[in-house]
Protein backbone atom coordinates (compact mmCIF):
# COMPACT_ATOMS: atom_id res chain seq x y z
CA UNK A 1 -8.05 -6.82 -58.43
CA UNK A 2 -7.74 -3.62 -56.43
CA UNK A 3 -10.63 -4.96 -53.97
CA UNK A 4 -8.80 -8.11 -53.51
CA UNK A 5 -5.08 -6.29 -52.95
CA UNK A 6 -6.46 -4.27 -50.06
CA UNK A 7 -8.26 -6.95 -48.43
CA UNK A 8 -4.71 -8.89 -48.22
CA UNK A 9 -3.25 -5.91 -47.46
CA UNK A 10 -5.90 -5.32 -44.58
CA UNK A 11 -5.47 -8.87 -43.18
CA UNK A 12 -2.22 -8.67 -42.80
CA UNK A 13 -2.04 -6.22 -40.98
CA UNK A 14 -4.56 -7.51 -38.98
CA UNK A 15 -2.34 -10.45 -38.81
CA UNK A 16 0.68 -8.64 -38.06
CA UNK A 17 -1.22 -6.51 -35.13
CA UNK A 18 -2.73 -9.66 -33.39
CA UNK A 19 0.22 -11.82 -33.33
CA UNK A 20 2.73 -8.89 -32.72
CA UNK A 21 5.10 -9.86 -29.88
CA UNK A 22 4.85 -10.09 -26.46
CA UNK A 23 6.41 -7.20 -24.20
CA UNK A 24 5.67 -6.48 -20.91
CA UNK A 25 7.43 -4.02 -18.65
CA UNK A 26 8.10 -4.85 -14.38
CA UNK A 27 8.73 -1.21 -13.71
CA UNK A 28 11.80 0.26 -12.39
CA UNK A 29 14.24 -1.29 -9.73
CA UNK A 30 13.48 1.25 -6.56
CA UNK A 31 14.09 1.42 -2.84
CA UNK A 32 11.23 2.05 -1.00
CA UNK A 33 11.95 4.50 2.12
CA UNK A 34 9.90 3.28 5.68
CA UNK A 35 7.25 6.40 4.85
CA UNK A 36 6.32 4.70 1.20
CA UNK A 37 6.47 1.31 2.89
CA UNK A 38 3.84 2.27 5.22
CA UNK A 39 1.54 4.21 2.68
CA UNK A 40 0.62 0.93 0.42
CA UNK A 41 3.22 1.02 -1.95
CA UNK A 42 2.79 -0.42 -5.43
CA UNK A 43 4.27 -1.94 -8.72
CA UNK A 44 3.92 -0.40 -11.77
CA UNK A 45 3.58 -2.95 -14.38
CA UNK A 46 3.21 -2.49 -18.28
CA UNK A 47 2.12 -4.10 -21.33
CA UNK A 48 4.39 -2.52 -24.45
CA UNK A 49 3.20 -4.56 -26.83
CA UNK A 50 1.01 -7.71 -28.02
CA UNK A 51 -3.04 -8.59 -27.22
CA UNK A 52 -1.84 -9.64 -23.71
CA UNK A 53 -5.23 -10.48 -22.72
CA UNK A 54 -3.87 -12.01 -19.18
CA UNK A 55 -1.11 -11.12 -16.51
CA UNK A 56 0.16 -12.75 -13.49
CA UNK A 57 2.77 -11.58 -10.79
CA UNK A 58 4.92 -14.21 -9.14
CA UNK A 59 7.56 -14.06 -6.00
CA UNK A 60 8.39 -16.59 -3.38
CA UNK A 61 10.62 -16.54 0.04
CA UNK A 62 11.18 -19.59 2.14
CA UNK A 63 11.17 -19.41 5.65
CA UNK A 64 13.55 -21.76 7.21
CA UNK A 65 12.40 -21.68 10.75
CA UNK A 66 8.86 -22.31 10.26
CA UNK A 67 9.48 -24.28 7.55
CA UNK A 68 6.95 -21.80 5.27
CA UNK A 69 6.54 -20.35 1.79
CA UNK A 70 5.13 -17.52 1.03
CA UNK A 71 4.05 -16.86 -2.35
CA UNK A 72 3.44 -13.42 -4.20
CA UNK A 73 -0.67 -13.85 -3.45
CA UNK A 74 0.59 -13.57 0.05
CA UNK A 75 2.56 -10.06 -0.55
CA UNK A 76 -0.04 -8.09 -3.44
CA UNK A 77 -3.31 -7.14 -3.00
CA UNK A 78 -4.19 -8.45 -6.38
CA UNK A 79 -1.19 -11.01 -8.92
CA UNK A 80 -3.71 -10.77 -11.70
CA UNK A 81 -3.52 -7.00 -12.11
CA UNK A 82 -0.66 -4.94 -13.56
CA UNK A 83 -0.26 -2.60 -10.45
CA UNK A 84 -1.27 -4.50 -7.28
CA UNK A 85 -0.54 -2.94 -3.90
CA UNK A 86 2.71 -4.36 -2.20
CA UNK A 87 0.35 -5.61 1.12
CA UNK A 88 3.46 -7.71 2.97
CA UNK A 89 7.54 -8.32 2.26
CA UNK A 90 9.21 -10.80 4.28
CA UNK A 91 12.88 -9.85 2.91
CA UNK A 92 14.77 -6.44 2.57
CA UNK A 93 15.34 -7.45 -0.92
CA UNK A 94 11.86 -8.62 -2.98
CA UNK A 95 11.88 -9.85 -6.75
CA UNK A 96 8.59 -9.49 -8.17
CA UNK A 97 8.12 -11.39 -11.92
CA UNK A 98 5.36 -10.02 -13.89
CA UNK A 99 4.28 -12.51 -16.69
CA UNK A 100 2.22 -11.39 -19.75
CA UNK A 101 -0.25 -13.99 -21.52
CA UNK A 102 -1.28 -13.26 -25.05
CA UNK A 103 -4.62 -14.69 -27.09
CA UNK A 104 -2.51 -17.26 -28.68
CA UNK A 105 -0.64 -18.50 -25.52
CA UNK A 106 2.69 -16.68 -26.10
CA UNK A 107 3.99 -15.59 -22.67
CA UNK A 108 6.77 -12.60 -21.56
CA UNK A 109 8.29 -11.76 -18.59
CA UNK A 110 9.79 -9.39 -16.90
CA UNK A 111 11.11 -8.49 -13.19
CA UNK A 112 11.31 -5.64 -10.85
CA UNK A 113 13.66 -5.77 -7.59
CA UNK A 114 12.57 -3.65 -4.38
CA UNK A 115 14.60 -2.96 -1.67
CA UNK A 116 12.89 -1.95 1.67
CA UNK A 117 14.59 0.06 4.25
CA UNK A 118 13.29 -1.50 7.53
CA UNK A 119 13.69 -0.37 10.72
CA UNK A 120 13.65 -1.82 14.47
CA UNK A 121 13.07 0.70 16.63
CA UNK A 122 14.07 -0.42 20.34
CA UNK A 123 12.06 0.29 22.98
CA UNK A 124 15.07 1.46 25.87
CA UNK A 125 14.89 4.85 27.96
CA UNK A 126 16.14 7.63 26.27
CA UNK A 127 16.45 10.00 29.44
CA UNK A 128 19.41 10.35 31.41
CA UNK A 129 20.21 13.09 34.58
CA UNK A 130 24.18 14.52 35.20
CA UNK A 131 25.67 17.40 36.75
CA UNK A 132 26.26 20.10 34.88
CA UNK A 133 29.60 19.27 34.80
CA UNK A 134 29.78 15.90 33.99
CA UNK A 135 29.77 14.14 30.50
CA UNK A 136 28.07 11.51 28.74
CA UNK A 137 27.52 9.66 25.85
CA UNK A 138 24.52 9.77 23.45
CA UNK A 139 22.94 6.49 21.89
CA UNK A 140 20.56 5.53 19.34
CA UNK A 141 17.37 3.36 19.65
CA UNK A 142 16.82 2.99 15.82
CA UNK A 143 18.56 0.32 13.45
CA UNK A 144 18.31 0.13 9.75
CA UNK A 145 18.02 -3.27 8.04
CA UNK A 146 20.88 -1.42 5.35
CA UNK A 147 22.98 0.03 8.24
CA UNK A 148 23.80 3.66 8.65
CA UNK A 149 25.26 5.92 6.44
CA UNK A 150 25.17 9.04 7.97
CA UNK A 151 24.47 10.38 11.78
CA UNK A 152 22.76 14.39 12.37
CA UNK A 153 22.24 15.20 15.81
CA UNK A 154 21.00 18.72 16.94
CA UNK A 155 21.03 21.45 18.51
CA UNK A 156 24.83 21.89 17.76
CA UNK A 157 25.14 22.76 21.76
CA UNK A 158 28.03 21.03 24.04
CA UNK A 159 28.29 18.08 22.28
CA UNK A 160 31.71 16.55 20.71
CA UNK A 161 30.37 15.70 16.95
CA UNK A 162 26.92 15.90 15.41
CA UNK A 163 27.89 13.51 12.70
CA UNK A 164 28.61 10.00 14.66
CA UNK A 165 26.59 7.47 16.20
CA UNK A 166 27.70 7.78 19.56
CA UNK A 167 29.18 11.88 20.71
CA UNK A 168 29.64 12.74 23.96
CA UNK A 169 27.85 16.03 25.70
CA UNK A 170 28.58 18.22 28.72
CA UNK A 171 25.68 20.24 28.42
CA UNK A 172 25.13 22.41 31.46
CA UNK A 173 21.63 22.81 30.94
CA UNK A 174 19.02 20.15 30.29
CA UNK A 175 18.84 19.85 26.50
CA UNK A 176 17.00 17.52 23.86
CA UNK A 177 18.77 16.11 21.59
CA UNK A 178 17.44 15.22 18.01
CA UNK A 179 18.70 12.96 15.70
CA UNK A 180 18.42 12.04 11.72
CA UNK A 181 19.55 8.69 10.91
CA UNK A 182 20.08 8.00 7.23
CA UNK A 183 21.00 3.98 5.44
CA UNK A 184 22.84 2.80 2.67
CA UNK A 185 19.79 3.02 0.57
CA UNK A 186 19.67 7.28 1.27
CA UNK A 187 16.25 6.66 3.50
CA UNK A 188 16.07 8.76 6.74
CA UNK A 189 14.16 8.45 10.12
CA UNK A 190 13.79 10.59 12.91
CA UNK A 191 15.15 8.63 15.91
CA UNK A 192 13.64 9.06 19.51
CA UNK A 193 14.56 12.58 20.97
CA UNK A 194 17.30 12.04 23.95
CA UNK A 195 16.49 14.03 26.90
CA UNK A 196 19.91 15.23 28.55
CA UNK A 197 18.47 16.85 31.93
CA UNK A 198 21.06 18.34 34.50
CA UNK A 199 20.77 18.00 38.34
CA UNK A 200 21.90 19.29 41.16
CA UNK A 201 23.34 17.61 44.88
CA UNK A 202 20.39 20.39 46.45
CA UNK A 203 17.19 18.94 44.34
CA UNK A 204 15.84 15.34 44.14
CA UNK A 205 15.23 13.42 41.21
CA UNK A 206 11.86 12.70 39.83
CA UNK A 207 11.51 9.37 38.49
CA UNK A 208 9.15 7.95 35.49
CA UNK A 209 7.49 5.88 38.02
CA UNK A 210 6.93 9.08 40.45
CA UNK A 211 4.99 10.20 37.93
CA UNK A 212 1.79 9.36 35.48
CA UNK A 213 0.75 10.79 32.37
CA UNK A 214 -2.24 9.91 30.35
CA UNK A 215 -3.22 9.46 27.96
CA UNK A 216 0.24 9.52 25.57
CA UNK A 217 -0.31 9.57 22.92
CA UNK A 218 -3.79 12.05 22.88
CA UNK A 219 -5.72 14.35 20.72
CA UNK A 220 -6.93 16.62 23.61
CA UNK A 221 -6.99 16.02 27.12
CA UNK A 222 -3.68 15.13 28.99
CA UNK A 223 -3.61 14.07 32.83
CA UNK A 224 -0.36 14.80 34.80
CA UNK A 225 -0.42 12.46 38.13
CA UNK A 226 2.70 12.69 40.70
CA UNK A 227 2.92 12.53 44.28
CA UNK A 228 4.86 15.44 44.58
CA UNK A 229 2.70 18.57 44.01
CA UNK A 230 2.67 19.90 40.71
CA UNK A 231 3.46 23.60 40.30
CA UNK A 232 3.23 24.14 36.51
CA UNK A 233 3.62 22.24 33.37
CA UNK A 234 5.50 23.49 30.36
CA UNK A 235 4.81 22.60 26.27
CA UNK A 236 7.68 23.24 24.35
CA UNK A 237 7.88 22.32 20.43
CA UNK A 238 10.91 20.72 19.40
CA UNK A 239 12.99 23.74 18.06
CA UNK A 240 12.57 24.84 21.38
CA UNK A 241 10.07 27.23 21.18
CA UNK A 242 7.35 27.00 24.45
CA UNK A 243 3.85 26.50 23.28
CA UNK A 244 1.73 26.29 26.58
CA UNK A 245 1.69 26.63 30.13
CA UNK A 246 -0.64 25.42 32.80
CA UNK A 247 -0.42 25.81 36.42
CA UNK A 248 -3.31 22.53 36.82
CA UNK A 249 -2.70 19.49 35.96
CA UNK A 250 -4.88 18.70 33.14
CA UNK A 251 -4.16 20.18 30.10
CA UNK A 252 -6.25 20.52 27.07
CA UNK A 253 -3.54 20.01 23.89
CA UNK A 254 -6.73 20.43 21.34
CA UNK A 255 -5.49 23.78 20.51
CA UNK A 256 -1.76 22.26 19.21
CA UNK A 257 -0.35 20.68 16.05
CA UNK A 258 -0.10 17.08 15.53
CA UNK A 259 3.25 15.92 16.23
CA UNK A 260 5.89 15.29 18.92
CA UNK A 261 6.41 18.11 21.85
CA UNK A 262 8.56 17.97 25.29
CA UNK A 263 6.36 18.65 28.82
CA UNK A 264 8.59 19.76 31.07
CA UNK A 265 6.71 19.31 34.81
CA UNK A 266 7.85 21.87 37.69
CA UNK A 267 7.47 20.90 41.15
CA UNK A 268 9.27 22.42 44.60
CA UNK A 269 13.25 22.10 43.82
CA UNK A 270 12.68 19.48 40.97
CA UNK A 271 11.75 18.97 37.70
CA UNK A 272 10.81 16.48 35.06
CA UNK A 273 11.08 16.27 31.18
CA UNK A 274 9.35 14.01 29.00
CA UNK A 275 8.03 13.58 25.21
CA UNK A 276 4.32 14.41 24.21
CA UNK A 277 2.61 12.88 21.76
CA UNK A 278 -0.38 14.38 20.25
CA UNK A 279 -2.20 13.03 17.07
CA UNK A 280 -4.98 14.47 15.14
């Protein structure tokens, strides 16, 4: 009697264990900032219960003007595995469904929204000569799909607000001027720096076409071409700080950090500024 109470007992439970529900879990609703975005991002899906012995992700968009759908096997590395990479998005806003497929056909799902803060970056001249006693007004080159919450633009040097999109400066001296752009989902980017260099009626203006420099970005070896003679080149880091001078005009930029740095270019009466980019 005892053998035959425990072996009900033990099938039961069996019973109870194979056929418990179905619960599967999407992950968590999360903004993805543009550095995540870029660094294969993924979902985080999670079976909580139940022999889910298959799973499948699902999202669509339609898109009107080529008369397309695109389907979650175009966006995830992988819809049959519970934490694909997100390979593609094709609106700010993403829905993702995970479904959950047990042994017996019962089925769960759940879903996880994204929101991706895209940027455009435009592609427009962020340079600009004045006397030193003239003013101007700062713009941006970089646009959030969210729109901006909040403007930071250093140094804090001649210029009427740090916190807007658009302050006006009187420096007297040629500055760079950096600015943090952050959206409505809290993501920040580093916009494009904006060289404000100051003139004077005495020395002539070098243009970007007067003069050639190559290759930008690099990872060692940077030509400076002009058809004004070159006296010497300066490296400067962005807080300012000078890094390297060269009196020829090659320069070997092995010896510096990856990342962004200003070359100013000296010639007879003149000078030029412009943004270095060297990668590693």
């Amino acid at each position: 009697m005892k053998i035959l109470y425990f072996t009900l007992l033990l099938n039961l439970l069996t019973t109870s264990i194979t056929f418990s529900q179905c619960v599967i879990d999407a992950g968590e609703n999360r903004n993805l900032c543009l550095e995540e975005i870029n660094n294969s991002p993924q979902l985080f899906g999670t079976i909580l219960s139940g022999d889910v012995i298959q799973v499948k992700w699902a999202s669509t968009y339609y898109f009107p003007a080529l008369n397309k759908t695109y389907f979650a096997s175009n966006m995830l590395s992988d819809t049959t595995m519970l934490q694909p990479v997100i390979n593609e998005h094709y609106e700010k806003t993403v829905t993702y469904y995970l479904t959950g497929i047990t042994s017996n056909g019962q089925t769960c799902v759940d879903s996880v929204t994204i929101n991706f803060s895209d940027w455009i970056f435009l592609t427009i001249d962020k340079a600009i000569g004045k006397k030193p006693q003239d003013s101007i007004t700062l713009w941006i080159a970089a646009q959030s799909s969210w729109g901006h919450l909040s403007y930071a633009w250093s140094p804090n040097f001649m210029i009427s607000d740090t916190t807007i999109e658009n302050p006006i400066v009187w420096n007297d001296t040629t500055t760079f001027y950096h600015l943090t752009i952050t959206d409505s989902l809290n993501c920040s980017v580093e916009d494009d720096i904006f060289e404000v260099y100051t003139t004077t009626s005495s020395s002539q203006d070098i243009r970007n076409d007067d003069l050639k420099i190559y290759p930008n970005p690099t990872i060692d070896i940077l030509t400076f071409e002009s058809k004004y003679p070159i006296l010497e080149i300066e490296i400067f880091h962005l807080n300012g700080q000078k890094v390297m001078t060269s009196k020829h005009n090659i320069v070997d930029t092995s010896v510096l950090n990856q990342g962004i740095y200003i070359a100013k270019i000296l010639f007879d009466n003149q000078e030029s500024v412009t943004k270095l980019i060297v990668k590693r």
